[in-house]
C-alpha atoms as a PDB file:
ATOM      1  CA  UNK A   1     -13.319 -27.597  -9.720  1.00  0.00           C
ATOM      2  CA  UNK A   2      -9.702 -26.760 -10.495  1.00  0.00           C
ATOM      3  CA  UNK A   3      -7.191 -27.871  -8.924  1.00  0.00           C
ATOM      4  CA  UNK A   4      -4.259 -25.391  -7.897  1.00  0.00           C
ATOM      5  CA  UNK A   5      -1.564 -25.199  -9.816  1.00  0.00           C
ATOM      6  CA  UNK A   6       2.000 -25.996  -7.888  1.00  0.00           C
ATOM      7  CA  UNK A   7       4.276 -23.448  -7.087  1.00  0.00           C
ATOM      8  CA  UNK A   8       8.100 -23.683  -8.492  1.00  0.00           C
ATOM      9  CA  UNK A   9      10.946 -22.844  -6.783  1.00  0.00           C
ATOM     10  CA  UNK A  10      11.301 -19.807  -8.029  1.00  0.00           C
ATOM     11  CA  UNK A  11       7.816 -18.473  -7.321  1.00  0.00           C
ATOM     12  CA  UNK A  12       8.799 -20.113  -3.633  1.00  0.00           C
ATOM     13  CA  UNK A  13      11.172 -17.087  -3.572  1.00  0.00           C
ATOM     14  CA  UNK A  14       8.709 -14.768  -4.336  1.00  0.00           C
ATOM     15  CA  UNK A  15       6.635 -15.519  -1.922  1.00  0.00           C
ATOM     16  CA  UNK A  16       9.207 -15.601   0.813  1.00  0.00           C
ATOM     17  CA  UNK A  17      10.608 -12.342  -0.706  1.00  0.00           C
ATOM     18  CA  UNK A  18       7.427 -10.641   0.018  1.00  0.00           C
ATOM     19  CA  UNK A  19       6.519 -12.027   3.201  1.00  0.00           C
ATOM     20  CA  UNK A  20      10.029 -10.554   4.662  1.00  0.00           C
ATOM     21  CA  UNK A  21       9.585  -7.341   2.200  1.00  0.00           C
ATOM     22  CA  UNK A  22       9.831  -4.208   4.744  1.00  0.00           C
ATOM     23  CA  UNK A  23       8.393  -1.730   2.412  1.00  0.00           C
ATOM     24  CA  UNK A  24       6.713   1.177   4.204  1.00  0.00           C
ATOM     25  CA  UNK A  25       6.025   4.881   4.028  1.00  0.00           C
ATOM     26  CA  UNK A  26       4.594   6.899   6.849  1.00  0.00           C
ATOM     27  CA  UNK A  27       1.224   8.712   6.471  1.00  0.00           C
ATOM     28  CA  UNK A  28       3.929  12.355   6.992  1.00  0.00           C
ATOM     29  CA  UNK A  29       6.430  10.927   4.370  1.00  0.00           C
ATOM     30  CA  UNK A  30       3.773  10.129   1.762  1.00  0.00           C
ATOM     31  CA  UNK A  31       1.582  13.556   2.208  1.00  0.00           C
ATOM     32  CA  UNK A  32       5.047  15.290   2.014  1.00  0.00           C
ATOM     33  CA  UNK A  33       5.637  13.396  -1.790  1.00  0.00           C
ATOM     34  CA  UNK A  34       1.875  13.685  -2.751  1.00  0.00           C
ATOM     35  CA  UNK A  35      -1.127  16.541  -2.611  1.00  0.00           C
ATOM     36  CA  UNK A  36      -3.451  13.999  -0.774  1.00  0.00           C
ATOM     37  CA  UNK A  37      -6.230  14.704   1.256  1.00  0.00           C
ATOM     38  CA  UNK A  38      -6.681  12.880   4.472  1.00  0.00           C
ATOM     39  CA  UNK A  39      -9.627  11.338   2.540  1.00  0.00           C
ATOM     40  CA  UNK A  40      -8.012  10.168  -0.263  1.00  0.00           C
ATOM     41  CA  UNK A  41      -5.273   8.463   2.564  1.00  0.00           C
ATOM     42  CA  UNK A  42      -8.129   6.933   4.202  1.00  0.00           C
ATOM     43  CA  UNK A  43      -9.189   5.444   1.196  1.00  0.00           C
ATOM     44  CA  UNK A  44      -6.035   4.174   0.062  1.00  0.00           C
ATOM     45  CA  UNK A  45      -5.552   2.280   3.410  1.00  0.00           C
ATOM     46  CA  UNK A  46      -9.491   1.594   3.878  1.00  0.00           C
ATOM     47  CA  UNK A  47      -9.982   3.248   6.965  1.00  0.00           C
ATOM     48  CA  UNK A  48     -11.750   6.213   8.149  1.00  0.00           C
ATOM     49  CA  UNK A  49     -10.872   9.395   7.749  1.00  0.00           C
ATOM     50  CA  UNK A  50     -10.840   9.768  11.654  1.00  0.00           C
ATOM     51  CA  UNK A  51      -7.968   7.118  11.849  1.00  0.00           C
ATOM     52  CA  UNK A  52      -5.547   8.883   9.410  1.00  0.00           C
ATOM     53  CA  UNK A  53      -6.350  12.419  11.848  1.00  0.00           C
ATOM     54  CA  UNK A  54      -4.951   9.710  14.488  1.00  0.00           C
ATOM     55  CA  UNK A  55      -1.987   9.750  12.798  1.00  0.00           C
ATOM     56  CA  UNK A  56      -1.035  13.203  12.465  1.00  0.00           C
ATOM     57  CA  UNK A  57      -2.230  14.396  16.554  1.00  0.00           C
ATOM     58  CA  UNK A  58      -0.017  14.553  19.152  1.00  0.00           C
ATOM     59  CA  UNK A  59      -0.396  13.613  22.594  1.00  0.00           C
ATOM     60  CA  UNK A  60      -2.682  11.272  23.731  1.00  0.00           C
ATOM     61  CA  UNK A  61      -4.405  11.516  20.821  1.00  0.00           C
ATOM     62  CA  UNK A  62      -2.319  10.132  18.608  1.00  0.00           C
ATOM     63  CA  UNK A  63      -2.925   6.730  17.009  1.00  0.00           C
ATOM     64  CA  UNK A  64       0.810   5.334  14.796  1.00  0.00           C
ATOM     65  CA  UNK A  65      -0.417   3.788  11.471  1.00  0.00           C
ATOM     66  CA  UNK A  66      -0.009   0.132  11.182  1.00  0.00           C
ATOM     67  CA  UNK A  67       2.715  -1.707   8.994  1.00  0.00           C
ATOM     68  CA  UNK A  68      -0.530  -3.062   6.584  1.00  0.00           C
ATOM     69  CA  UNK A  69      -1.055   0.747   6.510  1.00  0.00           C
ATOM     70  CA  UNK A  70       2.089   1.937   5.607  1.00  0.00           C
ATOM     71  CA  UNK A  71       2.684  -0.797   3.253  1.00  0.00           C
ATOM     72  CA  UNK A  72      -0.846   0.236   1.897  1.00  0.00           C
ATOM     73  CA  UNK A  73       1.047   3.944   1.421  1.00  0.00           C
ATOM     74  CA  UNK A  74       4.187   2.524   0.404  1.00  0.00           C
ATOM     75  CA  UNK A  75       2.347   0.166  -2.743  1.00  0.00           C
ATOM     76  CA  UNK A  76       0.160   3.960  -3.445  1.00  0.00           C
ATOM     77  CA  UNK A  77       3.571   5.418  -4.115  1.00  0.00           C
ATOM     78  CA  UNK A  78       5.133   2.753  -6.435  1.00  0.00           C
ATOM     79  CA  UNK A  79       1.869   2.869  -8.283  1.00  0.00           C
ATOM     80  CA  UNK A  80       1.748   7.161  -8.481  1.00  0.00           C
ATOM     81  CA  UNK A  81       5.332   7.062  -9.304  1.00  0.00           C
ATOM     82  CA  UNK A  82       5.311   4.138 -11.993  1.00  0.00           C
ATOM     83  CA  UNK A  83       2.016   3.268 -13.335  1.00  0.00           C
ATOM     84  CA  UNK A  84       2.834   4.912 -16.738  1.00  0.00           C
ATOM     85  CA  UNK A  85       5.786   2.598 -16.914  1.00  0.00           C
ATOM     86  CA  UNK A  86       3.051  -0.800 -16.224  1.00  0.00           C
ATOM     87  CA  UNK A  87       1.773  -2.318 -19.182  1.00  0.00           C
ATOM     88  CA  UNK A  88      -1.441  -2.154 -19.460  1.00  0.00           C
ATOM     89  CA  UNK A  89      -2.632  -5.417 -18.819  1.00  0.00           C
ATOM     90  CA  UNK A  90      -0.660  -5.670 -15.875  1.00  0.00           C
ATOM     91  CA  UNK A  91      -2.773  -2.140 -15.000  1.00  0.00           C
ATOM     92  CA  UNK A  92      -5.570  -4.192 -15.707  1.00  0.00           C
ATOM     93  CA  UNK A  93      -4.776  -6.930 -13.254  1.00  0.00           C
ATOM     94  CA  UNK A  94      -3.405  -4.549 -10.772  1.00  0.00           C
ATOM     95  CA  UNK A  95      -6.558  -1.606 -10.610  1.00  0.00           C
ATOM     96  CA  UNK A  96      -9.449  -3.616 -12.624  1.00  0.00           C
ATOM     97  CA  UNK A  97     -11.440  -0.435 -14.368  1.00  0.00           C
END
């Protein structure tokens, strides 16, 4: 068995950076950007399809996404916007074919 490898200060930051990261984009902002179904949304933030309608009702019917799903949304944009730019073996890493 390995044994984990130590994190450095620096990588310390990273992880601190992340855990206080506030990125988020709401189910309206991203299927204003992107031609999504409400499929495809629910499979970006693996939920059902049902829970994403949630989203978009009014009333008492309506259900607000959670921060894991709009960071889920948020991560789907960088990734639309920018995976060209990724080299590939960060692709790789990232979306395993």
């Amino acid at each position: 068995m390995n044994t984990p490898r130590r994190l450095r200060q620096n990588e310390l930051g990273l992880i601190q950076r992340f855990a206080n990261c506030q990125l988020g984009m709401t189910p309206r902002e991203f299927e204003a950007k992107w031609d999504v179904t409400r499929a495809q949304m629910a499979a970006l933030c693996n939920c059902s399809v049902a829970n994403v309608k949630r989203w978009f009702e009014q009333g008492e019917n309506f259900s607000p996404p959670t921060k894991y799903h709009m960071r889920y949304l948020a991560l789907a944009d960088i990734f639309l916007e920018s995976f060209d730019e990724i080299p590939e073996q960060l692709q790789q890493r990232i979306c395993p074919s």
